[in-house]
C-alpha atoms as a PDB file:
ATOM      1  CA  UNK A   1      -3.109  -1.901  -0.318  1.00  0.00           C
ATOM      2  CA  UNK A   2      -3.598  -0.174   2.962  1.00  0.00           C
ATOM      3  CA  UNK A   3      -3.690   3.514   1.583  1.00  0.00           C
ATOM      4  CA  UNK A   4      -6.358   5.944   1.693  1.00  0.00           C
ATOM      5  CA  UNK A   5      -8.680   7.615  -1.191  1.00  0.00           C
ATOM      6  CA  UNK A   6     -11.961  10.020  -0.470  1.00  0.00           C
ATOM      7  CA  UNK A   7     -14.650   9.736  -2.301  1.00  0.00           C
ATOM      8  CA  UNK A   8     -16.455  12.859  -2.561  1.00  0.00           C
ATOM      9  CA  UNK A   9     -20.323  13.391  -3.073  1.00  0.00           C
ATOM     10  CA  UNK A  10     -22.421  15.240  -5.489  1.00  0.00           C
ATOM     11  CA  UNK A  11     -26.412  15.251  -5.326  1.00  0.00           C
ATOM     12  CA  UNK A  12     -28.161  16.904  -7.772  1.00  0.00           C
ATOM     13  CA  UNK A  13     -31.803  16.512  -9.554  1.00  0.00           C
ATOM     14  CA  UNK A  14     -32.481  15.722 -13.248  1.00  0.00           C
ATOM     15  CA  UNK A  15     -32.954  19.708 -13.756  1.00  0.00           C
ATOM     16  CA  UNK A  16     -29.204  20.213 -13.055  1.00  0.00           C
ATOM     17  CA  UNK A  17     -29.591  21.557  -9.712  1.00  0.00           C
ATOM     18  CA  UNK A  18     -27.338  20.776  -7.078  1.00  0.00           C
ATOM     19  CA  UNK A  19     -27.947  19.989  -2.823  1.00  0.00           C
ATOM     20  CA  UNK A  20     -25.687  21.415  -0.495  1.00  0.00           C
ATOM     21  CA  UNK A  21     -23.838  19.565   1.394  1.00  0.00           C
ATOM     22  CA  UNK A  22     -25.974  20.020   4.370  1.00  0.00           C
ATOM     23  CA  UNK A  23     -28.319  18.351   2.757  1.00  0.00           C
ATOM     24  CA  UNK A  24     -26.832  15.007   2.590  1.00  0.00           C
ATOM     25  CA  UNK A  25     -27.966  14.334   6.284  1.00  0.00           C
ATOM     26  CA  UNK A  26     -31.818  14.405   5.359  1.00  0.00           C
ATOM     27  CA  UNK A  27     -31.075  12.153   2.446  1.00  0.00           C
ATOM     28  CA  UNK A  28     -30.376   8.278   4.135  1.00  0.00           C
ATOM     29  CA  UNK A  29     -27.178   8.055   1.897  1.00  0.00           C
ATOM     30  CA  UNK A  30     -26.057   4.650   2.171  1.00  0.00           C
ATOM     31  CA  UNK A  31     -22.598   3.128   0.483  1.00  0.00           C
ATOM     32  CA  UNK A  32     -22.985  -0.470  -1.214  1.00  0.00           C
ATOM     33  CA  UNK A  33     -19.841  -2.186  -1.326  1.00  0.00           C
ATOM     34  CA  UNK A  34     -19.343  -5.887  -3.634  1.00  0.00           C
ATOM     35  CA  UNK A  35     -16.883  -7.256  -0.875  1.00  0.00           C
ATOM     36  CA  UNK A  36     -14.227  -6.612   1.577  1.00  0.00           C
ATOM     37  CA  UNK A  37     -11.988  -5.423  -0.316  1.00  0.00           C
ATOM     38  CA  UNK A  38     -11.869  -2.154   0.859  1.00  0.00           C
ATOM     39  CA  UNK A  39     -13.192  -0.380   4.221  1.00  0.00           C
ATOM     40  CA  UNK A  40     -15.456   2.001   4.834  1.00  0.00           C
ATOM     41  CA  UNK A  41     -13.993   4.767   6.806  1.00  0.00           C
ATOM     42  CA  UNK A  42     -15.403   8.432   8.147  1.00  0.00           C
ATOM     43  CA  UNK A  43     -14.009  11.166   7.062  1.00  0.00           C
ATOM     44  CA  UNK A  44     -11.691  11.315   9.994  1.00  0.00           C
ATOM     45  CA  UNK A  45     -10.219   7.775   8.690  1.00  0.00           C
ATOM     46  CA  UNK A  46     -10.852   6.665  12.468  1.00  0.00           C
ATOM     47  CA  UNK A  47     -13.811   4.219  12.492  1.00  0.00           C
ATOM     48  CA  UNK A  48     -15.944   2.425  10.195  1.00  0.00           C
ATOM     49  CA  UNK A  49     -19.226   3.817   8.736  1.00  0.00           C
ATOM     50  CA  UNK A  50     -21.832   2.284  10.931  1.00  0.00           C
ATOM     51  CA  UNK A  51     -24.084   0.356   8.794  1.00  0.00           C
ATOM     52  CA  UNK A  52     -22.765   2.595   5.831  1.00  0.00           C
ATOM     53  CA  UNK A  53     -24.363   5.206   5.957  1.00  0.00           C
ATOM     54  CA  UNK A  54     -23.137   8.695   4.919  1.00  0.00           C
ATOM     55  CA  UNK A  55     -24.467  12.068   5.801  1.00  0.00           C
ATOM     56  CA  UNK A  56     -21.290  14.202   4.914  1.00  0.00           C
ATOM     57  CA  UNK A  57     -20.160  15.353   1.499  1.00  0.00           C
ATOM     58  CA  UNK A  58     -17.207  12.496   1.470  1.00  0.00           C
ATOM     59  CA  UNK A  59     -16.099   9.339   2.964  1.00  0.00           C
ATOM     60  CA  UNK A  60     -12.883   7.694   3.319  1.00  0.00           C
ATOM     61  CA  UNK A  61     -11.896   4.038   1.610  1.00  0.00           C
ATOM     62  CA  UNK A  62      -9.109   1.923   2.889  1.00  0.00           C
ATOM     63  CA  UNK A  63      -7.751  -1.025   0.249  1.00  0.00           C
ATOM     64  CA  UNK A  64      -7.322  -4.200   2.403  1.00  0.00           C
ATOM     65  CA  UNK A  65      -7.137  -6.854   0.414  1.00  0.00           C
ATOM     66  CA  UNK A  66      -5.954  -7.334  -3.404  1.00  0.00           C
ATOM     67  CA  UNK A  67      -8.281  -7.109  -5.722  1.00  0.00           C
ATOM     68  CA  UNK A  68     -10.743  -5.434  -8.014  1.00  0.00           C
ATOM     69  CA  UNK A  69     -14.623  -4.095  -6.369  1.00  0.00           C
ATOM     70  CA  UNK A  70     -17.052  -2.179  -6.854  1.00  0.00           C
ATOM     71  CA  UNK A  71     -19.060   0.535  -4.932  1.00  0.00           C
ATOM     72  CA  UNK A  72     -22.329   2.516  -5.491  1.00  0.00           C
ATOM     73  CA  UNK A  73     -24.237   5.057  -3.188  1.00  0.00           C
ATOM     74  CA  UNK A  74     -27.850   4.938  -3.035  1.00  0.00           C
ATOM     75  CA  UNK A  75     -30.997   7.378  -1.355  1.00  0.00           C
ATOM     76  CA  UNK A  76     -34.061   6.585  -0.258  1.00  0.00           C
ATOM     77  CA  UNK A  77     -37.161   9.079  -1.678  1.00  0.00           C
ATOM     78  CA  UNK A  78     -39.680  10.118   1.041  1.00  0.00           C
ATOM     79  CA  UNK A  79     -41.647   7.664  -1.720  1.00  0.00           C
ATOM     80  CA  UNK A  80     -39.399   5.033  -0.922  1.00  0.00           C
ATOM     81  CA  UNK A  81     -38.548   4.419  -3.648  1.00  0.00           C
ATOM     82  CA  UNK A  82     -34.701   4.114  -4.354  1.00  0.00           C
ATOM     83  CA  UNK A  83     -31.925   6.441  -6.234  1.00  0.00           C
ATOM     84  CA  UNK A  84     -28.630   5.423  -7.017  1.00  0.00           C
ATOM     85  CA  UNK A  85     -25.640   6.009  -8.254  1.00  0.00           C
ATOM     86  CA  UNK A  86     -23.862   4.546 -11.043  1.00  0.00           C
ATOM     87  CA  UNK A  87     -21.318   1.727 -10.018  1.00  0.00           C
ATOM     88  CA  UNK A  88     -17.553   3.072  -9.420  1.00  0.00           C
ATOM     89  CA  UNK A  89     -14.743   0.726 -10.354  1.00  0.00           C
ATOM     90  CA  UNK A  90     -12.235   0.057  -7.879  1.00  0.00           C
ATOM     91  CA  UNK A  91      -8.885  -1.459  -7.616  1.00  0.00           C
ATOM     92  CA  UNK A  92      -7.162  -2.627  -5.007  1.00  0.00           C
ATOM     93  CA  UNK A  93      -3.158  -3.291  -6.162  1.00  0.00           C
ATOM     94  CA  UNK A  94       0.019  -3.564  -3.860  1.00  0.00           C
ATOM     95  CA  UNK A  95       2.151  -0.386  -3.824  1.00  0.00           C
ATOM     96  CA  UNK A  96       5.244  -0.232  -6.578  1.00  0.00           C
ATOM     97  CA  UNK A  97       8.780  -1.223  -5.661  1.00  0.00           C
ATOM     98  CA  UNK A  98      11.478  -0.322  -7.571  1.00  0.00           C
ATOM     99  CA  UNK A  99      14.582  -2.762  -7.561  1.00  0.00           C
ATOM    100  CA  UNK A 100      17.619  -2.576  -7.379  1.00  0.00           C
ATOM    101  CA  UNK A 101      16.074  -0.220  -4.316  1.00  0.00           C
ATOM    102  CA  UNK A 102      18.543   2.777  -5.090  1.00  0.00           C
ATOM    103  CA  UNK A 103      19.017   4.307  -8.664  1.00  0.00           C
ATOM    104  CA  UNK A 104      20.718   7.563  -9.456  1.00  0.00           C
ATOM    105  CA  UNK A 105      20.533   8.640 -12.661  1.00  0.00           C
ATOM    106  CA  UNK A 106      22.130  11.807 -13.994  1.00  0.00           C
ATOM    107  CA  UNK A 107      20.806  14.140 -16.970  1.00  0.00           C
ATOM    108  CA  UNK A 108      21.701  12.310 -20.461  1.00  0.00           C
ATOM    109  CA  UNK A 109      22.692   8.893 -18.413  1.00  0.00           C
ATOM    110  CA  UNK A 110      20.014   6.011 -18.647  1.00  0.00           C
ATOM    111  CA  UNK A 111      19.985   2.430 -16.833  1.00  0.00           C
ATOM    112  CA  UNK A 112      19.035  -0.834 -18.217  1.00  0.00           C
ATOM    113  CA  UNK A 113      18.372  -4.003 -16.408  1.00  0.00           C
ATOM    114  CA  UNK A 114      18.525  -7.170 -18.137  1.00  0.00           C
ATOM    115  CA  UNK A 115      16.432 -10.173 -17.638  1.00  0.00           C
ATOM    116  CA  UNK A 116      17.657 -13.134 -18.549  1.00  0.00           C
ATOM    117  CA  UNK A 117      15.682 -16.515 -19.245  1.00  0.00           C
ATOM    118  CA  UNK A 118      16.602 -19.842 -18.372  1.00  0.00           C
END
C-alpha cells in the first residue's frame, strides 16, 4: 500500500515480431483498470495517466487501497477493431512489520515467540 511497481510493455504480432518502443505512440494504448485500487501513474510517478492512455514502453502503478484488481491494456486497429492483452493479477497488501521491532540474531542462535491462547 502506497509503493510503486512499473509495468513494462511488449507489442508484438502473431508472427513473433516485435514494435519498438516508438511505436507505442501510433498505437492508442489504453490501460483498463477493475477499480481504484491502484493509480495510474506516468512514468515519472508525478501525475495520473490522462484518460489512461499510454504511449511509452511502461507506466507506473501506485497501490492505494487494500485489495486484490485487475488490469489489462488494450489497442485499437486502424480497423477498429480491438486487441488486448490478457488480464494481470494484482494485489494490493499492507507492507510487513516485524514485532518485537528489533531482533538480533547471531550465527547458530534462533528466536522463538510464543503465542499463547486464552
Amino acid at each position: 500500500e502506497g509503493s510503486l511497481q512499473t509495468i513494462d510493455l511488449l507489442a508484438g504480432t502473431n508472427g513473433g515480431s516485435s514494435f519498438h518502443a516508438s511505436q507505442f505512440v501510433y498505437m492508442n494504448l489504453h490501460v483498463h483498470v477493475e477499480d481504484t485500487i491502484i493509480e495510474l501513474l506516468d512514468t515519472d510517478s508525478l501525475s495520473s495517466l490522462v484518460g489512461r492512455h499510454v504511449n511509452a514502453p511502461s507506466f507506473k502503478i501506485k497501490g492505494r487501497y487494500l485489495g486484490i484488481t485487475t488490469l489489462y491494456v488494450s489497442a485499437m486497429q486502424r480497423s477498429g477493431h480491438v486487441v488486448q492483452s490478457q488480464a494481470i493479477r494484482v494485489e494490493v497488501y499492507k507492507a510487513p512489520r516485524i514485532h518485537p521491532h528489533e531482533i538480533f540474531l547471531l550465527p547458530g542462535a534462533s528466536y522463538v515467540e510464543r503465542l499463547i491462547s486464552l
